[in-house]
C-alpha atoms as a PDB file:
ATOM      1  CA  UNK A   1       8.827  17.344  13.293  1.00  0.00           C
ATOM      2  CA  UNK A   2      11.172  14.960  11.953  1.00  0.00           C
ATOM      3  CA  UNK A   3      14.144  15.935   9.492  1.00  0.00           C
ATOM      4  CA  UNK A   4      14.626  12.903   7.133  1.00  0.00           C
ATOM      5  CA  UNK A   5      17.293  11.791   4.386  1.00  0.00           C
ATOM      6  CA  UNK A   6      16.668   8.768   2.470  1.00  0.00           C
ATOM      7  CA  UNK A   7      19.446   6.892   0.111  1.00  0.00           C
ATOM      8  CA  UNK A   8      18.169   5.323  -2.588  1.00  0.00           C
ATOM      9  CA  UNK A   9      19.586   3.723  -5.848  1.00  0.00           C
ATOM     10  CA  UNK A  10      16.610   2.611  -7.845  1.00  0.00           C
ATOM     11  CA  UNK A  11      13.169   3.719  -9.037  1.00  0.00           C
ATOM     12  CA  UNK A  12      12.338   5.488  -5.634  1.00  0.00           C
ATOM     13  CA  UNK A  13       8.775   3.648  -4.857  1.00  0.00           C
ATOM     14  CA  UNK A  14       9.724   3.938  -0.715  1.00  0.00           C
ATOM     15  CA  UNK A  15      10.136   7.699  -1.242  1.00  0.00           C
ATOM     16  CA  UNK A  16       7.275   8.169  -3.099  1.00  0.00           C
ATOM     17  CA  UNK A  17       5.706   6.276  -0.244  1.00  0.00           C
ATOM     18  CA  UNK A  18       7.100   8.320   2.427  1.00  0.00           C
ATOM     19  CA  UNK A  19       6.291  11.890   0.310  1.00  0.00           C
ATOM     20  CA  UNK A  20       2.511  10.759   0.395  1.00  0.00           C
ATOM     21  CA  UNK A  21       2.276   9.809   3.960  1.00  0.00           C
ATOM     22  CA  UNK A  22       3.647  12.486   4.869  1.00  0.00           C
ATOM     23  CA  UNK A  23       1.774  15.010   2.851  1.00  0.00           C
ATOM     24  CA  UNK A  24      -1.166  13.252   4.164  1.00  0.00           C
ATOM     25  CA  UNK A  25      -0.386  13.558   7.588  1.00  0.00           C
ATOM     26  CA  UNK A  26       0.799  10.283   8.976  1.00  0.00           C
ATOM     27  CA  UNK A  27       4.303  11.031   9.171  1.00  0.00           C
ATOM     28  CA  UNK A  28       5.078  13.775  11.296  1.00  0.00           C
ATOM     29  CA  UNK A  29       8.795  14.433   9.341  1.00  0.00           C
ATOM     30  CA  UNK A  30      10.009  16.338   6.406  1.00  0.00           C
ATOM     31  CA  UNK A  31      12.642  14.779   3.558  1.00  0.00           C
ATOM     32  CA  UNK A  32      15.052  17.290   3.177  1.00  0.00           C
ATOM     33  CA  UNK A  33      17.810  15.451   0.879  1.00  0.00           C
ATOM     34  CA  UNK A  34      17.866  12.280  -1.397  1.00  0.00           C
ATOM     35  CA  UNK A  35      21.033  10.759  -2.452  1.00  0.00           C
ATOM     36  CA  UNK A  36      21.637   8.341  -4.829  1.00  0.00           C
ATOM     37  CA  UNK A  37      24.870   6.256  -5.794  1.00  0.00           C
ATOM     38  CA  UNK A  38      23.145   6.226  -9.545  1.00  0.00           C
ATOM     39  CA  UNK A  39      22.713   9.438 -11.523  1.00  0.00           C
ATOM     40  CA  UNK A  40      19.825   7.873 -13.618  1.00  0.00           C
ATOM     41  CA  UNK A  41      18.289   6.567 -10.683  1.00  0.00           C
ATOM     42  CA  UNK A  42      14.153   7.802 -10.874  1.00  0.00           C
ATOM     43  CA  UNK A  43      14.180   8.623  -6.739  1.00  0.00           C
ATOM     44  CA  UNK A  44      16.097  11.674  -8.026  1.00  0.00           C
ATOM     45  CA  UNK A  45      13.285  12.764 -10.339  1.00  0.00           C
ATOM     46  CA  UNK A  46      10.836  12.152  -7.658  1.00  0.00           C
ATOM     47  CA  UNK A  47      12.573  14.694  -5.199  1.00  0.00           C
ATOM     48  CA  UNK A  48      12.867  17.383  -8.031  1.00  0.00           C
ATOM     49  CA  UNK A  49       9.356  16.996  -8.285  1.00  0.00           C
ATOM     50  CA  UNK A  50       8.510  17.078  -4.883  1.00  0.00           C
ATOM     51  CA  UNK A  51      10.733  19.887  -4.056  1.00  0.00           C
ATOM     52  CA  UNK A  52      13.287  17.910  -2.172  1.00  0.00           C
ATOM     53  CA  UNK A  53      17.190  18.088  -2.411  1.00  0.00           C
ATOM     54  CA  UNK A  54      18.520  15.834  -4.627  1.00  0.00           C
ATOM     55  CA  UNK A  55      21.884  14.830  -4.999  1.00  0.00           C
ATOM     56  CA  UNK A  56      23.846  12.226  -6.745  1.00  0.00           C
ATOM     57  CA  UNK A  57      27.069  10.884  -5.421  1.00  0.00           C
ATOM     58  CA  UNK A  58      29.301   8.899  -7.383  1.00  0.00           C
ATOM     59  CA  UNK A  59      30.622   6.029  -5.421  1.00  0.00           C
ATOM     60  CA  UNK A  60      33.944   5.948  -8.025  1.00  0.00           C
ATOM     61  CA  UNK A  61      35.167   9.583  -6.895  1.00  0.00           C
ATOM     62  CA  UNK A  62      36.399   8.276  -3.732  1.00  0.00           C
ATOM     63  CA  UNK A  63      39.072   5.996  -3.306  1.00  0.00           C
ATOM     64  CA  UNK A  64      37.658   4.366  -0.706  1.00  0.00           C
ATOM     65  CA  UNK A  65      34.323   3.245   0.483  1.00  0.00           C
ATOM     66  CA  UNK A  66      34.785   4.884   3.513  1.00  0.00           C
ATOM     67  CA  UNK A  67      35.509   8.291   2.182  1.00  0.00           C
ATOM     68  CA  UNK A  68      32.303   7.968   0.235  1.00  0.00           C
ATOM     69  CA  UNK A  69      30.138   6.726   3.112  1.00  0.00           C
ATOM     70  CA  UNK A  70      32.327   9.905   5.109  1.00  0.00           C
ATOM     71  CA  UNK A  71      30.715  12.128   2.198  1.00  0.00           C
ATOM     72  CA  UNK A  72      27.069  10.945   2.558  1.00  0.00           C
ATOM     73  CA  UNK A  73      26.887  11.317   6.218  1.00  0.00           C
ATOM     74  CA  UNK A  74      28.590  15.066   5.480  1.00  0.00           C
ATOM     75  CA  UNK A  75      24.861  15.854   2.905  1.00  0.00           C
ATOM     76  CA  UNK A  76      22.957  14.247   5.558  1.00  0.00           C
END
């Protein structure tokens, strides 16, 4: 079995698609975090509701973007 993290920003329909398949057996993985750069961003709701870790990260805490791509790859 896989371990997965998936970044999203948006609505989350390529999670949603990746929780069915793999609750219906075509992916052999489990999502264990989503991260968004948008707090309002649905994806995040979609994880709650799945069970999944979800986490928002806010891309204007860090003075840099590499600090705050150095703080994703940290969750993941």
């Amino acid at each position: 079995m896989v371990n997965i993290g998936v970044l999203i920003s948006g609505s989350g329909t390529n999670l949603q698609s990746l929780i069915d398949n793999i609750e219906e057996g075509n992916i052999n993985g489990e999502i264990k975090i989503v991260i968004s750069n948008r707090k309002e961003a649905f994806g995040l709701i979609r994880a709650k509701n799945a069970g999944i870790e979800a986490l928002y990260i806010n891309p204007l805490d860090f003075p840099t973007e590499k600090e705050y791509n150095k703080k994703i790859i940290e969750e993941l």
